[in-house]
C-alpha atoms as a PDB file:
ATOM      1  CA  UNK A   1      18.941  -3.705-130.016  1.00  0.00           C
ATOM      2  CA  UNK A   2      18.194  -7.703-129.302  1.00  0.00           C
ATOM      3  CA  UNK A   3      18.566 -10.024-131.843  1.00  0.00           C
ATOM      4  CA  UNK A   4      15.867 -12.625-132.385  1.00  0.00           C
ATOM      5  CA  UNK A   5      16.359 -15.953-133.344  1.00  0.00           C
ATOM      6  CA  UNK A   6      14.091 -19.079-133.954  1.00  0.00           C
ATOM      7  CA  UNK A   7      13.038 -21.217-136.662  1.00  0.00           C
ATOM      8  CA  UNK A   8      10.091 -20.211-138.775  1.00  0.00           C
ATOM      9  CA  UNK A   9       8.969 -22.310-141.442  1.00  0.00           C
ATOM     10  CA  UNK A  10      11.861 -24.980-141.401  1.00  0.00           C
ATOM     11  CA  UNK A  11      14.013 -21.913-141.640  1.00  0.00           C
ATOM     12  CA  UNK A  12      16.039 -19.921-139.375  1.00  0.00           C
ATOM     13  CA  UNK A  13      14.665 -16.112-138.633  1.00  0.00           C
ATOM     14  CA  UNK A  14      17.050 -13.755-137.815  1.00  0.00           C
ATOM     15  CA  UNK A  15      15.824 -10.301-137.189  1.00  0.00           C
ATOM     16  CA  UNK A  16      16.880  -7.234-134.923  1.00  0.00           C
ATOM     17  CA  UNK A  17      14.528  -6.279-132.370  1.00  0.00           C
ATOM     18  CA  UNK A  18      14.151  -3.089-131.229  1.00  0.00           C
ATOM     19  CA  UNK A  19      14.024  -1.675-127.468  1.00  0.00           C
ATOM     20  CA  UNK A  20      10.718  -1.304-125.256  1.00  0.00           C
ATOM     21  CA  UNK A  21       9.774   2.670-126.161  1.00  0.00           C
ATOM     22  CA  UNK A  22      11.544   2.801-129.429  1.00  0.00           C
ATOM     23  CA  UNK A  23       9.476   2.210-132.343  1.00  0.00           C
ATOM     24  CA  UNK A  24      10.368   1.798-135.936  1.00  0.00           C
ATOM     25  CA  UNK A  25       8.385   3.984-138.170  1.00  0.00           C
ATOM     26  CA  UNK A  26       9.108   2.962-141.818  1.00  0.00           C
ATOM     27  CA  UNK A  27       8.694  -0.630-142.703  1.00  0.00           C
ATOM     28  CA  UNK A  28      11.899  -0.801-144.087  1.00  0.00           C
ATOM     29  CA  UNK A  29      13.373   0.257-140.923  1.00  0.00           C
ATOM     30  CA  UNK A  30      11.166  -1.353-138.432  1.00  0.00           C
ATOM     31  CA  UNK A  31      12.710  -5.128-138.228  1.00  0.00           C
ATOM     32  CA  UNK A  32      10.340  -6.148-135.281  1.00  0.00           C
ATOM     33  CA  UNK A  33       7.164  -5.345-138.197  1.00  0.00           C
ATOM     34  CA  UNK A  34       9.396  -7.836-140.462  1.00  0.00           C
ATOM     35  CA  UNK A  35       9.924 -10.328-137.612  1.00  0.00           C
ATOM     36  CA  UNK A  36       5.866 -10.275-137.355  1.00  0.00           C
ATOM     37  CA  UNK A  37       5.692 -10.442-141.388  1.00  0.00           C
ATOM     38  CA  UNK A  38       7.951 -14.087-140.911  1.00  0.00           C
ATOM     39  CA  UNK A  39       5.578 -15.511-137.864  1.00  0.00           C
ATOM     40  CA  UNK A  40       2.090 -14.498-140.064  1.00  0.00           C
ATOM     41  CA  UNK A  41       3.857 -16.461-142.853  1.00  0.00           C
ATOM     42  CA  UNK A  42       4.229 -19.426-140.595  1.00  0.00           C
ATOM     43  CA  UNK A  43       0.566 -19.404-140.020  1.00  0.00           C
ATOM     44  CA  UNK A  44      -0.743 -18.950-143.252  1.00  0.00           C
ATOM     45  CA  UNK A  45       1.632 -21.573-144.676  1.00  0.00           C
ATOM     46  CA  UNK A  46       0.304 -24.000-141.602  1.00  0.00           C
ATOM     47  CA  UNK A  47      -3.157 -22.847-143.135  1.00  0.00           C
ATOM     48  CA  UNK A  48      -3.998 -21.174-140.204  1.00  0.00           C
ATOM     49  CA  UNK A  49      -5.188 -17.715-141.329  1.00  0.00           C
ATOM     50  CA  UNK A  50      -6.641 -16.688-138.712  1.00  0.00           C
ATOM     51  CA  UNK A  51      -3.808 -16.417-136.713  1.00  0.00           C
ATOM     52  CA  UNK A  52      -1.715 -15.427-139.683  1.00  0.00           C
ATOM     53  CA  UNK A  53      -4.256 -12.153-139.612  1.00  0.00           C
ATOM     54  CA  UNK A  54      -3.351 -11.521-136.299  1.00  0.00           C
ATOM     55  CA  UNK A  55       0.365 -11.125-136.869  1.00  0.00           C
ATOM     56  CA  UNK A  56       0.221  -9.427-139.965  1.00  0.00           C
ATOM     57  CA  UNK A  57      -2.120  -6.934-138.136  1.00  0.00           C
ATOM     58  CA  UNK A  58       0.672  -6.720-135.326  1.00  0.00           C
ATOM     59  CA  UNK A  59       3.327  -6.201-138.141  1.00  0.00           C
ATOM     60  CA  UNK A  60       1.004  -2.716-139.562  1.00  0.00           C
ATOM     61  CA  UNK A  61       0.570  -1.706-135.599  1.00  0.00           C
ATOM     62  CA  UNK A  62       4.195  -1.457-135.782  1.00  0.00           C
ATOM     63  CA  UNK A  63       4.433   0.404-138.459  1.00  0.00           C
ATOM     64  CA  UNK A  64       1.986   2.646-138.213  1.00  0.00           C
ATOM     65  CA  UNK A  65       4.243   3.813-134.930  1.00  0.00           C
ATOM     66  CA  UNK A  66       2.270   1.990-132.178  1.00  0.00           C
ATOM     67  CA  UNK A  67       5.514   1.878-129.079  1.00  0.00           C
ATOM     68  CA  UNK A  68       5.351  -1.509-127.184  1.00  0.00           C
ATOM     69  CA  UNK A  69       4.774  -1.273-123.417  1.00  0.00           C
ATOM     70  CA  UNK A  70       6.438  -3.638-120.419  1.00  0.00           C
ATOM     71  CA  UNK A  71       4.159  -6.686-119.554  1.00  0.00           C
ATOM     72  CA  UNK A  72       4.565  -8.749-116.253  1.00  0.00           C
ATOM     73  CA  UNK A  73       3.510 -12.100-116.780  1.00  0.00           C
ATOM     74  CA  UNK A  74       3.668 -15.760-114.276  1.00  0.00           C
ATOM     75  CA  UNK A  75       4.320 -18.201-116.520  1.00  0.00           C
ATOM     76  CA  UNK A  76       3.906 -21.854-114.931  1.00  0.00           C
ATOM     77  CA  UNK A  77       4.907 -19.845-111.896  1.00  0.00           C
ATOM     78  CA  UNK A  78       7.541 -18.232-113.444  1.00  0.00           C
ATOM     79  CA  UNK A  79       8.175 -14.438-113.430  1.00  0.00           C
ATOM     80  CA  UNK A  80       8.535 -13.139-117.385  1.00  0.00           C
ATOM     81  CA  UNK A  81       8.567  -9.333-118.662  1.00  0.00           C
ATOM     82  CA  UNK A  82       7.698  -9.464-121.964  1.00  0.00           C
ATOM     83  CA  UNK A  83       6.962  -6.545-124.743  1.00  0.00           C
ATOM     84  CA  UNK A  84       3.467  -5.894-125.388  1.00  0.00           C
ATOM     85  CA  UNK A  85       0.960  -4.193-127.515  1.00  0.00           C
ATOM     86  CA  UNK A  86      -2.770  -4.472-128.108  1.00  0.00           C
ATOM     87  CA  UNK A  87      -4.307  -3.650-131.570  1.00  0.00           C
ATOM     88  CA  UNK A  88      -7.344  -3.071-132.305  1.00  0.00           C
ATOM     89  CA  UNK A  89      -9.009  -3.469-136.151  1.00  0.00           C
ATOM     90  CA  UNK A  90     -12.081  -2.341-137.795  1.00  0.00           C
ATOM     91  CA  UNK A  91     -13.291  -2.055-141.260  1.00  0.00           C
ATOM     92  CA  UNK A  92     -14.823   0.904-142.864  1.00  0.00           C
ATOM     93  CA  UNK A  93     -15.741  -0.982-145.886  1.00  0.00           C
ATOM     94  CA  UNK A  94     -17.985  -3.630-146.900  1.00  0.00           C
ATOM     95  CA  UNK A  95     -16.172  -6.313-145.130  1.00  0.00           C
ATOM     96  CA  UNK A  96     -18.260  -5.101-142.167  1.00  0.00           C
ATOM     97  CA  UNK A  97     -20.585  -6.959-142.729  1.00  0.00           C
ATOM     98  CA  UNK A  98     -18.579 -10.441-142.855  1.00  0.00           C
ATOM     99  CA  UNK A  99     -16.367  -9.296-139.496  1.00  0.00           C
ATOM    100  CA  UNK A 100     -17.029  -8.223-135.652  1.00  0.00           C
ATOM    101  CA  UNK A 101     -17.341  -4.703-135.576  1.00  0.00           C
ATOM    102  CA  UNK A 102     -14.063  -4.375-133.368  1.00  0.00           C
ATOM    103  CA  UNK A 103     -11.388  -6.594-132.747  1.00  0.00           C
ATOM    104  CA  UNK A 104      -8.575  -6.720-130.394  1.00  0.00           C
ATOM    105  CA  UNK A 105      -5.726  -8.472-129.711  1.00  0.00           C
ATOM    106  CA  UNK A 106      -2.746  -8.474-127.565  1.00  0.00           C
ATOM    107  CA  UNK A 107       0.599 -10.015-128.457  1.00  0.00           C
ATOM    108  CA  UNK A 108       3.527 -10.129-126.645  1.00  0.00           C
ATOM    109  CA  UNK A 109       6.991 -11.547-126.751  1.00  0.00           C
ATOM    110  CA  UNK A 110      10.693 -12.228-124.869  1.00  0.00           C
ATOM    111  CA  UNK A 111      13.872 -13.568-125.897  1.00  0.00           C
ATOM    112  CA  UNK A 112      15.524 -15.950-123.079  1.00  0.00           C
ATOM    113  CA  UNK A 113      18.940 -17.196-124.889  1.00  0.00           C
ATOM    114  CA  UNK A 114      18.029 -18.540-127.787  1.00  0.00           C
ATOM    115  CA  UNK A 115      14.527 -19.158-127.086  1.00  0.00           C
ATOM    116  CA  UNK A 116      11.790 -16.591-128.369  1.00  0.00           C
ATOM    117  CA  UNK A 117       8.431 -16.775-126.674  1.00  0.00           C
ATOM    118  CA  UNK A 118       5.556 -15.252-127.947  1.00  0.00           C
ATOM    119  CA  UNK A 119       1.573 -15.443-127.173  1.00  0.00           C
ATOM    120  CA  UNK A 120      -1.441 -13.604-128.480  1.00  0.00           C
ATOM    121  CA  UNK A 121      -4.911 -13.329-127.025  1.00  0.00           C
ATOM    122  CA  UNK A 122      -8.215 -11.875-129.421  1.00  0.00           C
ATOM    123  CA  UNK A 123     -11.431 -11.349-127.769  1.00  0.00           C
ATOM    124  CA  UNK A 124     -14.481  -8.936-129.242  1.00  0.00           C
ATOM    125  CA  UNK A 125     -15.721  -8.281-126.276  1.00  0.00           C
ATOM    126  CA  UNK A 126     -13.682  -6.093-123.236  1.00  0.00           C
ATOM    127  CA  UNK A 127     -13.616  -9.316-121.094  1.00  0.00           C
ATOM    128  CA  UNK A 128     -14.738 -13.224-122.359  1.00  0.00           C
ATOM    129  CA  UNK A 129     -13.353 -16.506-121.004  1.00  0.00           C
ATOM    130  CA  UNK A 130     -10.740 -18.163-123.255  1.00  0.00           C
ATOM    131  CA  UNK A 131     -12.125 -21.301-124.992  1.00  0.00           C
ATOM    132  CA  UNK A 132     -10.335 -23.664-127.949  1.00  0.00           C
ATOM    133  CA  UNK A 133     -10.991 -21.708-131.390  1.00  0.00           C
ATOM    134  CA  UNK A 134     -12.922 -24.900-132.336  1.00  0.00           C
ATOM    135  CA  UNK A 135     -14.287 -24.919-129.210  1.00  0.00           C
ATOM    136  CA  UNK A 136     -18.871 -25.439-129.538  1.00  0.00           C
ATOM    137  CA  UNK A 137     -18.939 -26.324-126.062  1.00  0.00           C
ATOM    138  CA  UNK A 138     -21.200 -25.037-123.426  1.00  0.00           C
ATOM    139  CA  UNK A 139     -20.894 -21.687-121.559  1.00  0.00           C
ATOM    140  CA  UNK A 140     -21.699 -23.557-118.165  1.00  0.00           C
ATOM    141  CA  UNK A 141     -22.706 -27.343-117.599  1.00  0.00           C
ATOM    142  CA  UNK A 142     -25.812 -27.858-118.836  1.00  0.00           C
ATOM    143  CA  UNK A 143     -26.476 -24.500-120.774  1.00  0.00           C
ATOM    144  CA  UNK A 144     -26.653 -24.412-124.940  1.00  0.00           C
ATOM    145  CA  UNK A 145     -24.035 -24.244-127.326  1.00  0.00           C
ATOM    146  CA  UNK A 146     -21.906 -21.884-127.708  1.00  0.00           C
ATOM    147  CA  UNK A 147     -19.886 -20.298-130.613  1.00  0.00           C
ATOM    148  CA  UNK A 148     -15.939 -19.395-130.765  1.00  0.00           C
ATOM    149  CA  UNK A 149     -16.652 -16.101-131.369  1.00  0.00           C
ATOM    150  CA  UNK A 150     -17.783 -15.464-128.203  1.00  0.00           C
ATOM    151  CA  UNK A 151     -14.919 -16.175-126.376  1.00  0.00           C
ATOM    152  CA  UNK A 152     -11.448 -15.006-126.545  1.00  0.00           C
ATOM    153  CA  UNK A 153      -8.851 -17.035-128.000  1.00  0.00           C
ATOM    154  CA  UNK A 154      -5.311 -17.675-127.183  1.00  0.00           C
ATOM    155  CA  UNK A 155      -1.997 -19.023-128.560  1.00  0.00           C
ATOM    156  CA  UNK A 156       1.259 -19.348-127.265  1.00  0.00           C
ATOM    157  CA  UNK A 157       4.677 -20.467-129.069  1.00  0.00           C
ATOM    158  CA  UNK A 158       8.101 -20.775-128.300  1.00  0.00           C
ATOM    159  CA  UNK A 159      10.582 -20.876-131.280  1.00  0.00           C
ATOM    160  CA  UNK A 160      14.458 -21.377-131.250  1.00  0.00           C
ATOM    161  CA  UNK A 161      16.092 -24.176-128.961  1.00  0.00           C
ATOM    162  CA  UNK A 162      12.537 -25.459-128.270  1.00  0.00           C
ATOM    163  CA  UNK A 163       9.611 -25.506-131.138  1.00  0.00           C
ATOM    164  CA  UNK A 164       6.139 -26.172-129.489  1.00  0.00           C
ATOM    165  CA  UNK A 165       2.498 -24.173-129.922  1.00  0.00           C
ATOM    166  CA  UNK A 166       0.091 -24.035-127.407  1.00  0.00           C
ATOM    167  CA  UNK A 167      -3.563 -23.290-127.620  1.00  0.00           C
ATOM    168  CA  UNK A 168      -5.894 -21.679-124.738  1.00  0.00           C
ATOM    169  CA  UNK A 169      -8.296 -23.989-123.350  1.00  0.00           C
ATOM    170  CA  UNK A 170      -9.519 -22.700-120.257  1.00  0.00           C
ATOM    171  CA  UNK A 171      -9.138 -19.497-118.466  1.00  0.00           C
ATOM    172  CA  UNK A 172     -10.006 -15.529-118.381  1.00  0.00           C
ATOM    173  CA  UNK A 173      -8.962 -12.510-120.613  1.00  0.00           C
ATOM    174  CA  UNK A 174      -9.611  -8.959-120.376  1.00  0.00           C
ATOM    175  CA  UNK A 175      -8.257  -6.394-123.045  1.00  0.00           C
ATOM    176  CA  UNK A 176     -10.853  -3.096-122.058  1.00  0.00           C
ATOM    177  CA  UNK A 177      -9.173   0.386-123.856  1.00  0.00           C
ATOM    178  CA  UNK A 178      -8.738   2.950-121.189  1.00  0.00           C
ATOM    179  CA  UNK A 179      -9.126   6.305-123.747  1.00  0.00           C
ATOM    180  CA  UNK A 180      -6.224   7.970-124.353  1.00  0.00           C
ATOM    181  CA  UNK A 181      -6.447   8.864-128.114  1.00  0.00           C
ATOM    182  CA  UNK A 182      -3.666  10.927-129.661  1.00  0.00           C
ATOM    183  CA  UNK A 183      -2.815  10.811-133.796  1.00  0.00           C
ATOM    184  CA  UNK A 184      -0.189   8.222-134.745  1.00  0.00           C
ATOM    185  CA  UNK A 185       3.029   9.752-135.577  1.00  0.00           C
ATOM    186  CA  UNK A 186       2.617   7.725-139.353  1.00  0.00           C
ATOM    187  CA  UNK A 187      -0.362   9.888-139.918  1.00  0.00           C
ATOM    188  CA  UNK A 188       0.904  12.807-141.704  1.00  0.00           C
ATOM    189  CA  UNK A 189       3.464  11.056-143.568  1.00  0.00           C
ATOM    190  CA  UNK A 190       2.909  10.065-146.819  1.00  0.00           C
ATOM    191  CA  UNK A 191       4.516   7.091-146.454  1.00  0.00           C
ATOM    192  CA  UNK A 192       2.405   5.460-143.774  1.00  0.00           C
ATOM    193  CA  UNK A 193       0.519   2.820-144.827  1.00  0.00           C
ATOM    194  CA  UNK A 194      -2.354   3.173-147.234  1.00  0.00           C
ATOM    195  CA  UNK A 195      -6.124   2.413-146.567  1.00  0.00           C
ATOM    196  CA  UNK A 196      -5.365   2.788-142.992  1.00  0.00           C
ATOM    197  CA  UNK A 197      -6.610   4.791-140.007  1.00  0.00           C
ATOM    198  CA  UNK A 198      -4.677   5.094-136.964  1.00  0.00           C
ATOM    199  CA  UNK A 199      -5.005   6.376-133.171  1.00  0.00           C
ATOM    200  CA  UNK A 200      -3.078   5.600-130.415  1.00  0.00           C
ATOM    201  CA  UNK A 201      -4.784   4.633-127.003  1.00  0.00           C
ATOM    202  CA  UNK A 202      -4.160   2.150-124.325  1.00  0.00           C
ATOM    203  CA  UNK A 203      -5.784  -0.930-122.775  1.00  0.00           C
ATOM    204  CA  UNK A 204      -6.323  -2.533-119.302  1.00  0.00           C
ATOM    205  CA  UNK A 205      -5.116  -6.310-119.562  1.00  0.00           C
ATOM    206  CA  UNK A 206      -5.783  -9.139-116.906  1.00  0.00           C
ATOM    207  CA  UNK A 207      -5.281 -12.927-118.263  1.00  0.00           C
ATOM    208  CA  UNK A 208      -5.298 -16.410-116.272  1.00  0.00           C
ATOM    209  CA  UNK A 209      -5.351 -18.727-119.448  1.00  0.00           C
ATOM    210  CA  UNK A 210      -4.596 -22.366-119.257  1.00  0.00           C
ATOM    211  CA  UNK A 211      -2.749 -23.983-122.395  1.00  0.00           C
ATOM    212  CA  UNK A 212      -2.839 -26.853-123.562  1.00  0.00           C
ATOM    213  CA  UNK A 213       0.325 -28.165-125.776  1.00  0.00           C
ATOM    214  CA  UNK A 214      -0.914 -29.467-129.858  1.00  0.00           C
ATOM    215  CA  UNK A 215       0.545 -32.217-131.655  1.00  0.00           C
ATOM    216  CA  UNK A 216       2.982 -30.887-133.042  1.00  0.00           C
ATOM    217  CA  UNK A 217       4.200 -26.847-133.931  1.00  0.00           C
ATOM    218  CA  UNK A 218       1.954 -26.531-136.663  1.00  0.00           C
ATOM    219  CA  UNK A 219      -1.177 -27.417-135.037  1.00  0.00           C
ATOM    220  CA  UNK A 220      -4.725 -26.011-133.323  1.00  0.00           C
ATOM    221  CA  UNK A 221      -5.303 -29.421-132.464  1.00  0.00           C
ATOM    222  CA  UNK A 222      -4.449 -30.442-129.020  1.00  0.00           C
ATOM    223  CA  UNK A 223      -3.099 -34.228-128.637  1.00  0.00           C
ATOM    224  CA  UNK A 224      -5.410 -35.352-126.285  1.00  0.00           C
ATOM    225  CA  UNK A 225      -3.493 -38.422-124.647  1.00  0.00           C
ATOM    226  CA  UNK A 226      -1.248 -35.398-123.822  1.00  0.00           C
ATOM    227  CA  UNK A 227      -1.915 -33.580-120.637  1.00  0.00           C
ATOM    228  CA  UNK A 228       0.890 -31.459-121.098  1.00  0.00           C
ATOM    229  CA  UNK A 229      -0.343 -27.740-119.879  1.00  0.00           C
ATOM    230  CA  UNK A 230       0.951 -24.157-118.873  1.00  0.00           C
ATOM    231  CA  UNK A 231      -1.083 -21.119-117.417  1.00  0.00           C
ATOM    232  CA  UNK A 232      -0.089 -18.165-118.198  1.00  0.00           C
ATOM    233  CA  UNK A 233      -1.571 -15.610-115.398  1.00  0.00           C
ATOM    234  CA  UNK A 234      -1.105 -11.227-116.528  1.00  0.00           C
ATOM    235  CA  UNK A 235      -2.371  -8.878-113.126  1.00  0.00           C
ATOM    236  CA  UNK A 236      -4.234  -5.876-113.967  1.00  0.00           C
ATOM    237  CA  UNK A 237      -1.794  -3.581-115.968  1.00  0.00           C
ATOM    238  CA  UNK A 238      -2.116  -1.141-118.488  1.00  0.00           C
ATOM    239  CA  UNK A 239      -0.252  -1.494-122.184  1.00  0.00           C
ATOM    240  CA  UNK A 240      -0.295   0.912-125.012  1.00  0.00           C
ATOM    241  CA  UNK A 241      -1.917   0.090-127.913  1.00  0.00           C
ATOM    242  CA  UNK A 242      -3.548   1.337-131.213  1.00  0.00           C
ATOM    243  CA  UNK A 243      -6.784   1.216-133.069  1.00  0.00           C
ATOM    244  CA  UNK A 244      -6.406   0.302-136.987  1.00  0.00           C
ATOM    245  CA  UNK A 245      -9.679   1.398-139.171  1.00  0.00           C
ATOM    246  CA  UNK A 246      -9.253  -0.361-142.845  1.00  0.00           C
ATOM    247  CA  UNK A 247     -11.108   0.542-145.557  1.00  0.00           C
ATOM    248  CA  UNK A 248     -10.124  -2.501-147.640  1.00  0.00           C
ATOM    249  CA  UNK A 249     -11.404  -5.979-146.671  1.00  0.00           C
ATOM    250  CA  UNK A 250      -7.953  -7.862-146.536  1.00  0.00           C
ATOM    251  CA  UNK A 251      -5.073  -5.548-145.392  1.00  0.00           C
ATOM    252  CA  UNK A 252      -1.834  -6.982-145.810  1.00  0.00           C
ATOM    253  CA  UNK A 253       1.244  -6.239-143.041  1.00  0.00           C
ATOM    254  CA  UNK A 254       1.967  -2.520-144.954  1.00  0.00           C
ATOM    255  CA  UNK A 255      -1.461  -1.432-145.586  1.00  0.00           C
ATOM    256  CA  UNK A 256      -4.569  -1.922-147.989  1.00  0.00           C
ATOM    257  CA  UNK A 257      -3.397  -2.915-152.093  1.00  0.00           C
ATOM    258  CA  UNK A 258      -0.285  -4.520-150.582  1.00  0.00           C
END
């Protein structure tokens, strides 16, 4: 097993991570779910729930048995592998209503040294072009208004010897489930997570997103006298991944009442 470290919170996180292909399937045994737990906090506490959401959904993937896949990525022209899901939530509940009726997102992460790198992109939609999440701006020159939601959003981060967040600005991301379904190995335990519905499946990725650095590691606001940028460019590959039904309309990281 790796060991992660990086600061979370003006704290240090230390947390074993496991192998690519060997999942944790109790929370209490699944530090990677707990490392996710720590990076949601960081968001919510930054008052960024949104993002906080996505971790904490990343943390349940986990434990609901979800196994990580390889994931080649050029970053700034850089070969990376990182590990890589893609989760995918719905709600069977009244919070239908107040949600997209399917969300996914893919996260993914590395340790170089003492550096951990991680980035997630969300989209509703198979493919959409990555915009700012408070991003109104215009499809194409010229043409009306247009809201976050249809676009995909992306963050990146790197924690540990260097703390910086990045936000997508520009760019393409697809996340399009190729059907594989098969039961989640948490299913018939009756310890898996409550108010949850799992399958397993997988999803073609491509991404070509442009960052854009923010003020400071706490931000969605980018600086902008600072033209600091990265792409981050994903060819088509295929990554596991698992679809989450909840029948509760704000699942915490181990499942619906907490």
């Amino acid at each position: 097993m790796r060991i992660i470290r990086t600061f979370l919170a003006a704290s240090l996180l230390v947390a074993c991570v496991e192998a690519p292909g060997e999942p944790a399937s109790t929370a209490d045994a699944n530090p990677l779910a707990t490392s996710f737990d720590a990076l949601a906090q960081d968001q919510m506490n930054a008052n960024d729930v949104e993002r906080g959401e996505e971790f904490r959904w990343a943390a349940l993937a986990l434990r609901a048995g979800v196994t990580p896949s390889i994931l080649e990525v050029t970053n700034n022209g850089r070969a990376e592998l990182y590990d890589a899901f893609v989760h995918s939530v719905s709600w069977n509940s009244l919070a239908q209503a107040m949600r997209p009726p399917s969300h996914r997102s893919l996260i993914a992460w590395r340790r170089s040294g003492d550096l951990l790198q991680v980035f997630h992109v969300g989209l509703v939609t198979d493919s959409a072009p990555v915009m700012h999440p408070f991003s109104m701006r215009p499809a194409m020159p010229g043409g009306p208004l247009t809201g976050p939601m249809a676009g995909a959003m992306a963050a990146y981060f790197e924690r540990g010897s260097s703390n910086t967040s990045w936000v997508g600005v520009g760019g393409f991301a697809k996340i399009a489930e190729h059907p594989q379904p098969a039961a989640c190995p948490t299913e018939t335990n009756p310890d898996r997570p409550p108010g949850i519905t799992c399958h397993l499946t997988r999803y073609g990725v491509r991404l070509n997103i442009l960052f854009a650095r923010t003020r400071n590691r706490d931000s969605r606001d980018v600086d902008q006298a600072n033209t600091v940028t990265r792409r981050l460019i994903a060819p088509d590959q295929t990554v596991k991944g698992v679809k989450l039904v909840f029948s509760c309309a704000a699942p915490m990281s181990t499942g619906c009442g907490g």
